[in-house]
PDB file of N, CA and C in Angstrom:
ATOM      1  N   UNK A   1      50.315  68.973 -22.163  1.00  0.00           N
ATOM      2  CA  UNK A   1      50.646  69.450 -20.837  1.00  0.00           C
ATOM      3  C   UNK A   1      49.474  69.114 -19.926  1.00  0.00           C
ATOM      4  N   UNK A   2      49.787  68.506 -19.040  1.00  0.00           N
ATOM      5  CA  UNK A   2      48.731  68.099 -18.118  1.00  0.00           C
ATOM      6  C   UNK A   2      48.293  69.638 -17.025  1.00  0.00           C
ATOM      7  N   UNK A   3      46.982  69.000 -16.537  1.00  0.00           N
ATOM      8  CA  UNK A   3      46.294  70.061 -16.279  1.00  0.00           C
ATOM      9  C   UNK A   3      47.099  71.194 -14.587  1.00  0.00           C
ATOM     10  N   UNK A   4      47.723  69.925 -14.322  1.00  0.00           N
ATOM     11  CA  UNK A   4      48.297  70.884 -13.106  1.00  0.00           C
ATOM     12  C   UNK A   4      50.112  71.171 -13.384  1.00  0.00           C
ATOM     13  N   UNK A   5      50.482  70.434 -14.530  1.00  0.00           N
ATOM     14  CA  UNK A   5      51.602  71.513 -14.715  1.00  0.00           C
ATOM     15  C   UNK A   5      50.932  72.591 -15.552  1.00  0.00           C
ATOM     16  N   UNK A   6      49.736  72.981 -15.884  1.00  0.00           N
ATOM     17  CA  UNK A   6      49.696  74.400 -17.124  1.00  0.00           C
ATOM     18  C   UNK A   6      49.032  75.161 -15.564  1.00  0.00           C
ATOM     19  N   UNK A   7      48.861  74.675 -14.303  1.00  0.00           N
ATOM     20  CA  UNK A   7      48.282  75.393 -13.556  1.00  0.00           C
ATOM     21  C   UNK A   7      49.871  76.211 -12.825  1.00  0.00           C
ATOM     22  N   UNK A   8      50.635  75.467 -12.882  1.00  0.00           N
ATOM     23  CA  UNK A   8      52.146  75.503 -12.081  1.00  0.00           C
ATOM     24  C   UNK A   8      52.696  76.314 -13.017  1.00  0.00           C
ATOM     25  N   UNK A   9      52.666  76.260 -14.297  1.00  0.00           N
ATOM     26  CA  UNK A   9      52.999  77.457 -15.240  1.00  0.00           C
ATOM     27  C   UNK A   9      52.524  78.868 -14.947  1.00  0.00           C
ATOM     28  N   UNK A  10      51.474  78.596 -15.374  1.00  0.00           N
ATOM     29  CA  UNK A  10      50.502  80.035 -14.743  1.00  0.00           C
ATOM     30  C   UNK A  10      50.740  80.907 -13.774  1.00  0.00           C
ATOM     31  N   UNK A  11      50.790  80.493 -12.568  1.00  0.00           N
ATOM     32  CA  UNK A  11      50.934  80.155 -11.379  1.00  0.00           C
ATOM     33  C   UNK A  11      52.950  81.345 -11.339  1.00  0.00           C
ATOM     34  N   UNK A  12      53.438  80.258 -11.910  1.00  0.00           N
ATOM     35  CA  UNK A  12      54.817  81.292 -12.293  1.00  0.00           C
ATOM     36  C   UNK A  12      55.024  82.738 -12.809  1.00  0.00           C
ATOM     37  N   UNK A  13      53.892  82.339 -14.024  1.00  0.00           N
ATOM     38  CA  UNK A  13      53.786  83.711 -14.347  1.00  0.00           C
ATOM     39  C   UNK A  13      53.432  85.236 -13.716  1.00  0.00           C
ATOM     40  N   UNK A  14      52.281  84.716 -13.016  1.00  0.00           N
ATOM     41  CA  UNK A  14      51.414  85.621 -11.836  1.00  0.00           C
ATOM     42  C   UNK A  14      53.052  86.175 -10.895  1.00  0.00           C
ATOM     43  N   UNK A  15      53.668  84.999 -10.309  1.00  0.00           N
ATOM     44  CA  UNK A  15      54.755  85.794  -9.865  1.00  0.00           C
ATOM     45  C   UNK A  15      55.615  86.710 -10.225  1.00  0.00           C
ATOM     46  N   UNK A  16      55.501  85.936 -11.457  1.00  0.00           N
ATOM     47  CA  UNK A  16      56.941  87.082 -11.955  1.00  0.00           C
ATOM     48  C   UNK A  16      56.406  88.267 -12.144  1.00  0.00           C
ATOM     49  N   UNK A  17      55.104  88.557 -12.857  1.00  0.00           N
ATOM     50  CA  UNK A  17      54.241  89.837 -13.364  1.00  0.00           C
ATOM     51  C   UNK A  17      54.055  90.419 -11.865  1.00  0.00           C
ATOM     52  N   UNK A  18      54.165  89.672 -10.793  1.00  0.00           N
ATOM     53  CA  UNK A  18      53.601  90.682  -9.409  1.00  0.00           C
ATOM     54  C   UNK A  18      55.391  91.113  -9.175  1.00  0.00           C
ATOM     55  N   UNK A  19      56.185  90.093  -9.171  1.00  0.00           N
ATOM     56  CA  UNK A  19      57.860  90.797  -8.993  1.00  0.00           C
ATOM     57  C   UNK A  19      58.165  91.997  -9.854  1.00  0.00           C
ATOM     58  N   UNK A  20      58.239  91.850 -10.917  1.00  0.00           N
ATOM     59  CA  UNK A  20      58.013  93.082 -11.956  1.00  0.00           C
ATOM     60  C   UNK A  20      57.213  94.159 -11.307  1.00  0.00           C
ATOM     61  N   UNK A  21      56.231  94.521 -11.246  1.00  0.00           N
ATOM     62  CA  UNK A  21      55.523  95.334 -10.490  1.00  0.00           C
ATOM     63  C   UNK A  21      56.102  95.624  -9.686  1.00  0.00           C
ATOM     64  N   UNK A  22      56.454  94.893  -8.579  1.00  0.00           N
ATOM     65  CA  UNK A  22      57.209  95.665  -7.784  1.00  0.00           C
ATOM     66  C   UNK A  22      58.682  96.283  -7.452  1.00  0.00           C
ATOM     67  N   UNK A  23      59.295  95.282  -8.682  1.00  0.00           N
ATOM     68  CA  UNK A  23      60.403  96.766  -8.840  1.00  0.00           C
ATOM     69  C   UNK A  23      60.028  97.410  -9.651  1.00  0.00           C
ATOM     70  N   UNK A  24      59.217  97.396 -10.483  1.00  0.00           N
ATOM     71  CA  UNK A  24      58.820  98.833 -11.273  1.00  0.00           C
ATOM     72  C   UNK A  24      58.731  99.912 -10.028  1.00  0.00           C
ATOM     73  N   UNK A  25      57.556  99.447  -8.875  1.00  0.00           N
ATOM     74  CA  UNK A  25      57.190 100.075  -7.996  1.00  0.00           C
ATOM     75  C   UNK A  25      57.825 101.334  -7.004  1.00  0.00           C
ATOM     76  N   UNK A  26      59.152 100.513  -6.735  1.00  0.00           N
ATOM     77  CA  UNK A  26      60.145 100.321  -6.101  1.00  0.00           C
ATOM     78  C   UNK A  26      61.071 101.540  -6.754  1.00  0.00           C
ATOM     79  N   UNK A  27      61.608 101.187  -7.913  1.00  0.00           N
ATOM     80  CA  UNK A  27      62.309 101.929  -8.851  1.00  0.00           C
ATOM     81  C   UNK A  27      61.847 103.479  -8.943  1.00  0.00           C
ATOM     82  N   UNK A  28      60.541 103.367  -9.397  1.00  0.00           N
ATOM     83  CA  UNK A  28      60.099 104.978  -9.496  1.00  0.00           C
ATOM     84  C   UNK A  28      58.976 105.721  -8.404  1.00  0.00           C
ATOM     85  N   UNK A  29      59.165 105.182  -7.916  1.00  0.00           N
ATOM     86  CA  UNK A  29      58.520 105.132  -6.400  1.00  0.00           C
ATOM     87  C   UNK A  29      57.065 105.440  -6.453  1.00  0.00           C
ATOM     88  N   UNK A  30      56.713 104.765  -6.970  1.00  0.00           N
ATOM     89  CA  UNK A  30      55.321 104.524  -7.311  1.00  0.00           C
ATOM     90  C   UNK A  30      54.723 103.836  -6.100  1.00  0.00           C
ATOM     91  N   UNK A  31      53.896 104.505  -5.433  1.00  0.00           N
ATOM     92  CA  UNK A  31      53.821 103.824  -3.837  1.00  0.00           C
ATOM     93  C   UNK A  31      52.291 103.563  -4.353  1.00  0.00           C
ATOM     94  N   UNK A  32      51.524 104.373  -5.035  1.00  0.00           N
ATOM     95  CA  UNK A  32      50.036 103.769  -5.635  1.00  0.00           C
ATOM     96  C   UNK A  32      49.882 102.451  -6.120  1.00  0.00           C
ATOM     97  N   UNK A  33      51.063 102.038  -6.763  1.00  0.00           N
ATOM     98  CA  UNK A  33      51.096 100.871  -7.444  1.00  0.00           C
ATOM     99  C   UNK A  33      51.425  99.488  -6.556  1.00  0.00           C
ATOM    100  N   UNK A  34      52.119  99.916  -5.931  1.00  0.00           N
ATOM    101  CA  UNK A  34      52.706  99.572  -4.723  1.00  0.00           C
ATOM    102  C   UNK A  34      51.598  99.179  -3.296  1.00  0.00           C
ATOM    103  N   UNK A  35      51.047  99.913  -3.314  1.00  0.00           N
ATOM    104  CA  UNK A  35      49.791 100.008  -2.085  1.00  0.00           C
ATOM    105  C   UNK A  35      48.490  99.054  -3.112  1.00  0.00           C
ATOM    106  N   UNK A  36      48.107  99.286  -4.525  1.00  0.00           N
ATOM    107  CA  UNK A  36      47.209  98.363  -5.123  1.00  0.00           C
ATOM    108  C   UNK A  36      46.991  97.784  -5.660  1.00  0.00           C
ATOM    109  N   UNK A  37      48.638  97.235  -6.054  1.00  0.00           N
ATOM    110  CA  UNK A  37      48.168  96.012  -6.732  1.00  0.00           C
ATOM    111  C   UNK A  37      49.541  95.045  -6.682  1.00  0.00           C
ATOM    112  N   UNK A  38      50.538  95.707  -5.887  1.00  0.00           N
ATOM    113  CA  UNK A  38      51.293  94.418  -5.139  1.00  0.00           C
ATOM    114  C   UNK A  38      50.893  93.983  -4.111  1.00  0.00           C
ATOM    115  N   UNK A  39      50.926  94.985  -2.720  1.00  0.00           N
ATOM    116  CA  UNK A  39      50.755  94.086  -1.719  1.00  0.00           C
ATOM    117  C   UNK A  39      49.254  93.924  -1.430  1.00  0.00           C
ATOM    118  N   UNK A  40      49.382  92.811  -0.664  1.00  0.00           N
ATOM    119  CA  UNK A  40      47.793  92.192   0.321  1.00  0.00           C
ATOM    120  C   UNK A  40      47.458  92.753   1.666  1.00  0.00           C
ATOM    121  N   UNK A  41      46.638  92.912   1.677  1.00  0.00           N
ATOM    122  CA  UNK A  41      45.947  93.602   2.939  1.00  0.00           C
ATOM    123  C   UNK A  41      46.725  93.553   3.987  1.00  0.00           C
ATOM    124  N   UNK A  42      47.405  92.180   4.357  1.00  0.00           N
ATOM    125  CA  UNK A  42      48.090  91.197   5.848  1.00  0.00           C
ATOM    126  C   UNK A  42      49.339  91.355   5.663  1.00  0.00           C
ATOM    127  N   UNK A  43      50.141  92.170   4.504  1.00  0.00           N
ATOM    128  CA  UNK A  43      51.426  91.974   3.942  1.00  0.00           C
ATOM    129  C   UNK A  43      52.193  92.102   5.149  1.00  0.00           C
ATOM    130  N   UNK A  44      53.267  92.024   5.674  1.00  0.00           N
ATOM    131  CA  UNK A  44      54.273  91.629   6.651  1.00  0.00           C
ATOM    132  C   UNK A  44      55.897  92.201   6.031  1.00  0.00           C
ATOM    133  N   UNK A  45      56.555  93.250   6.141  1.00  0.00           N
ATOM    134  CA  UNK A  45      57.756  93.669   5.371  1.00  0.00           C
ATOM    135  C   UNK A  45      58.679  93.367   6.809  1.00  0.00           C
ATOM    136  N   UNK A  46      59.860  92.913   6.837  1.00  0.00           N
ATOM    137  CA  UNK A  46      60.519  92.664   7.691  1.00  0.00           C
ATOM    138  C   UNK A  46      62.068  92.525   6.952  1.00  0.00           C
ATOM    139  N   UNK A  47      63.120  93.640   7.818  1.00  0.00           N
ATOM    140  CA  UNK A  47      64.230  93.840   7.376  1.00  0.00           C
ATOM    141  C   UNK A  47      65.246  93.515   7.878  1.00  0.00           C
ATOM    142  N   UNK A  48      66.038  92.751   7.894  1.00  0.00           N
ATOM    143  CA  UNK A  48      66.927  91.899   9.378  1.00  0.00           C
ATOM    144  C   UNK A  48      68.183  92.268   8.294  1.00  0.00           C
ATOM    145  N   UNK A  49      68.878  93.078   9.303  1.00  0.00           N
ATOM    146  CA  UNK A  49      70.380  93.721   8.169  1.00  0.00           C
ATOM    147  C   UNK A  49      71.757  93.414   9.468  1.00  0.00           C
ATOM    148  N   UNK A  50      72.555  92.942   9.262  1.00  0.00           N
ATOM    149  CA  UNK A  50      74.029  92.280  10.106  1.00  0.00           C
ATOM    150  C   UNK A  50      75.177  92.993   9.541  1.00  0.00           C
ATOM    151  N   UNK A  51      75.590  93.774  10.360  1.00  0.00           N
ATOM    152  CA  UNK A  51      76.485  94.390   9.959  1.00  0.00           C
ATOM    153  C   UNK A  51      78.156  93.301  10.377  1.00  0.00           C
ATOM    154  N   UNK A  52      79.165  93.780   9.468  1.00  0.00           N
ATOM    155  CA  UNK A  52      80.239  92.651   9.732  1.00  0.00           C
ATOM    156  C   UNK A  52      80.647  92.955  11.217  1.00  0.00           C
ATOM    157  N   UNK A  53      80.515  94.080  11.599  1.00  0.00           N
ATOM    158  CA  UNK A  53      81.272  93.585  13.223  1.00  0.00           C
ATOM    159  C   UNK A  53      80.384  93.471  14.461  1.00  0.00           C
ATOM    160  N   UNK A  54      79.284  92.803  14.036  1.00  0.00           N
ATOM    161  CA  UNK A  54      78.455  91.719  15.096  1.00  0.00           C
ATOM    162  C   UNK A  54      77.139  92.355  15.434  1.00  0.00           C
ATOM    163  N   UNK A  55      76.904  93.940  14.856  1.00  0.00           N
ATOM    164  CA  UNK A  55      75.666  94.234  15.196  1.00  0.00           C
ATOM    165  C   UNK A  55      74.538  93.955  13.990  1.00  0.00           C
ATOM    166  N   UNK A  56      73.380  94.229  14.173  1.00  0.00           N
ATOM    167  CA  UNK A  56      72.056  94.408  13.586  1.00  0.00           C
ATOM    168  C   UNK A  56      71.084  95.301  13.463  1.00  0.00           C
ATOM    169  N   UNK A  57      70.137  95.032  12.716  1.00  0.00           N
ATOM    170  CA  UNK A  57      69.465  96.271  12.775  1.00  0.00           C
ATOM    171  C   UNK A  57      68.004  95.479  12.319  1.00  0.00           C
ATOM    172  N   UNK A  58      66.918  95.642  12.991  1.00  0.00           N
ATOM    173  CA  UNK A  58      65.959  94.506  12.286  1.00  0.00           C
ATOM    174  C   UNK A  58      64.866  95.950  12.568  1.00  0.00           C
ATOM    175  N   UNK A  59      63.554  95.978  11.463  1.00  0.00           N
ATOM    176  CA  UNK A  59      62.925  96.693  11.258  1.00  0.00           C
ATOM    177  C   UNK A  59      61.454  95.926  10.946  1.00  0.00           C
ATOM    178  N   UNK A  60      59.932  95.913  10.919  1.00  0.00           N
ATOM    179  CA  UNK A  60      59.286  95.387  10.923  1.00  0.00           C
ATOM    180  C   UNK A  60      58.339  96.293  10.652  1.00  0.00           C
ATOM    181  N   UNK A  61      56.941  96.182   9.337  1.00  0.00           N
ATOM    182  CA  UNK A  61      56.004  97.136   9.155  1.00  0.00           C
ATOM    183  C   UNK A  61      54.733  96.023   8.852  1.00  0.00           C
ATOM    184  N   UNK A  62      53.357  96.434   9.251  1.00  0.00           N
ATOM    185  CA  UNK A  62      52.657  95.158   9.198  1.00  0.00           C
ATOM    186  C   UNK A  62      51.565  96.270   8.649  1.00  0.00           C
ATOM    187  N   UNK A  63      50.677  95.382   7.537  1.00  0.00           N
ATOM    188  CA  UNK A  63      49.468  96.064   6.898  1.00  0.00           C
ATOM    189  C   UNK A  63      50.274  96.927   5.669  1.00  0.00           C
ATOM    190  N   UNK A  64      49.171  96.978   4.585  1.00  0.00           N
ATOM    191  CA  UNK A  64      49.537  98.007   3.308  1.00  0.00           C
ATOM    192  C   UNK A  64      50.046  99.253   4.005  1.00  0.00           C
ATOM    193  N   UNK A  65      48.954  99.982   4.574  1.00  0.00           N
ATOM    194  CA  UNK A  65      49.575 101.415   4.732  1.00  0.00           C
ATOM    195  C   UNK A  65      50.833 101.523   4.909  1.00  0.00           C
ATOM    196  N   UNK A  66      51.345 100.618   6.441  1.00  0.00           N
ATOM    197  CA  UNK A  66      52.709 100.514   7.228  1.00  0.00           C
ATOM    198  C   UNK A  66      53.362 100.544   6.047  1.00  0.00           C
ATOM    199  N   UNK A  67      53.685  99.299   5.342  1.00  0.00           N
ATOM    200  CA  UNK A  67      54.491  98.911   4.552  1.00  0.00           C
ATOM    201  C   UNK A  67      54.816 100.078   3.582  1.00  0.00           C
ATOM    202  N   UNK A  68      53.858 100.923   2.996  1.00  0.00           N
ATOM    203  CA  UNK A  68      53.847 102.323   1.870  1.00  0.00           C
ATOM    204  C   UNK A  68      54.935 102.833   2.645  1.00  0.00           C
ATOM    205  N   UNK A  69      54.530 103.471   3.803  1.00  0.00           N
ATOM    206  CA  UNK A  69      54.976 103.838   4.646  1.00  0.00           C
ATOM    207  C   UNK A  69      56.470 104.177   4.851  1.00  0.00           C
ATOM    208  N   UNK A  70      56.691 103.171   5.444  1.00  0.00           N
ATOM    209  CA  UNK A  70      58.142 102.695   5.519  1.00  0.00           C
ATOM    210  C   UNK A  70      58.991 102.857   4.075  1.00  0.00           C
ATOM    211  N   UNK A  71      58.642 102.423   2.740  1.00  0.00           N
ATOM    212  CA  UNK A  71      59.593 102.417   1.965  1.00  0.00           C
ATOM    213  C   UNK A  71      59.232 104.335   1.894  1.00  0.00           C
ATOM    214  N   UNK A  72      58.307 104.658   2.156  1.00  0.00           N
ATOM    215  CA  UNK A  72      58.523 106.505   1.616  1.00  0.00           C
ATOM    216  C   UNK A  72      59.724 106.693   2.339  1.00  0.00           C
ATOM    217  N   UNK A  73      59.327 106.137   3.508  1.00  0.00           N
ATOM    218  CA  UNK A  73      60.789 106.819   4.519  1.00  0.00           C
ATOM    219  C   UNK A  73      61.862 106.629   4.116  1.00  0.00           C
ATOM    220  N   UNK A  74      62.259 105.380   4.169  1.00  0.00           N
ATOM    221  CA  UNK A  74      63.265 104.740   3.556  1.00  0.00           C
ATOM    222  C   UNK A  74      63.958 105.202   2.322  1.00  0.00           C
ATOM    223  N   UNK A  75      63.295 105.380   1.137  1.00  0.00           N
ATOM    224  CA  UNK A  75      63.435 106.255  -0.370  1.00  0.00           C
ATOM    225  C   UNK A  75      63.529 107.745  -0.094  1.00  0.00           C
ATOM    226  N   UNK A  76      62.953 108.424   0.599  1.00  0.00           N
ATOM    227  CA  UNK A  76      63.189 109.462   0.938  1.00  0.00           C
ATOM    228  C   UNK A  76      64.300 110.235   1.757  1.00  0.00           C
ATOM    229  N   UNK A  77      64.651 109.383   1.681  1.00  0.00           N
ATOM    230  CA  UNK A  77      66.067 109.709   2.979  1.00  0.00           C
ATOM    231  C   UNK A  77      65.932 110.145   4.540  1.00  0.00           C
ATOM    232  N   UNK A  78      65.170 109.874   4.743  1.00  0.00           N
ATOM    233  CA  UNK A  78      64.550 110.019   6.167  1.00  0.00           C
ATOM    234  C   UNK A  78      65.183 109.519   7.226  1.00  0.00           C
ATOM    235  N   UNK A  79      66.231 108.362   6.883  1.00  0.00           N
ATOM    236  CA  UNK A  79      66.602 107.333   7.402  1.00  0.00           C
ATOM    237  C   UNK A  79      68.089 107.233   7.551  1.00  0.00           C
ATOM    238  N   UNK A  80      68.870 107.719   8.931  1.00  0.00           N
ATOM    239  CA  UNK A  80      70.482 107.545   8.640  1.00  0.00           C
ATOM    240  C   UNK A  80      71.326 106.046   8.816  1.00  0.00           C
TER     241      UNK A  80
END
């Protein structure tokens, strides 16, 4: 295996182990896990939802905290 497909392998893995994490995260609402060791400082969550008879609903949280944030609300039922 040459040296930059075992890097492109790797590379896959890191994703999937950070996707995992975060539905683990997600799932049991593990917002610690969630706040340190999925997202990045700059993370950007953005929710663009179309409903079938022509409206929308777009939502936007910027930085770790925001982002915690928002899914508490969200998971918590905060949100009609």
């Amino acid at each position: 295996m040459s040296n930059g497909a075992a890097e492109e392998a790797l590379a896959h893995c890191h994703v999937s182990s950070l996707l995992a994490k975060y539905y683990q995260a997600i799932d049991t609402a593990n917002w610690i896990v969630l706040d340190k060791e999925v997202l990045a400082d700059d993370a950007v969550w953005e929710v663009i939802q179309h409903s079938p008879t022509g409206g929308s609903i777009e939502d936007t949280a910027t930085g770790r905290a925001a982002i915690v944030a928002w899914f508490e609300q969200i998971m918590g039922g905060d949100v009609s």
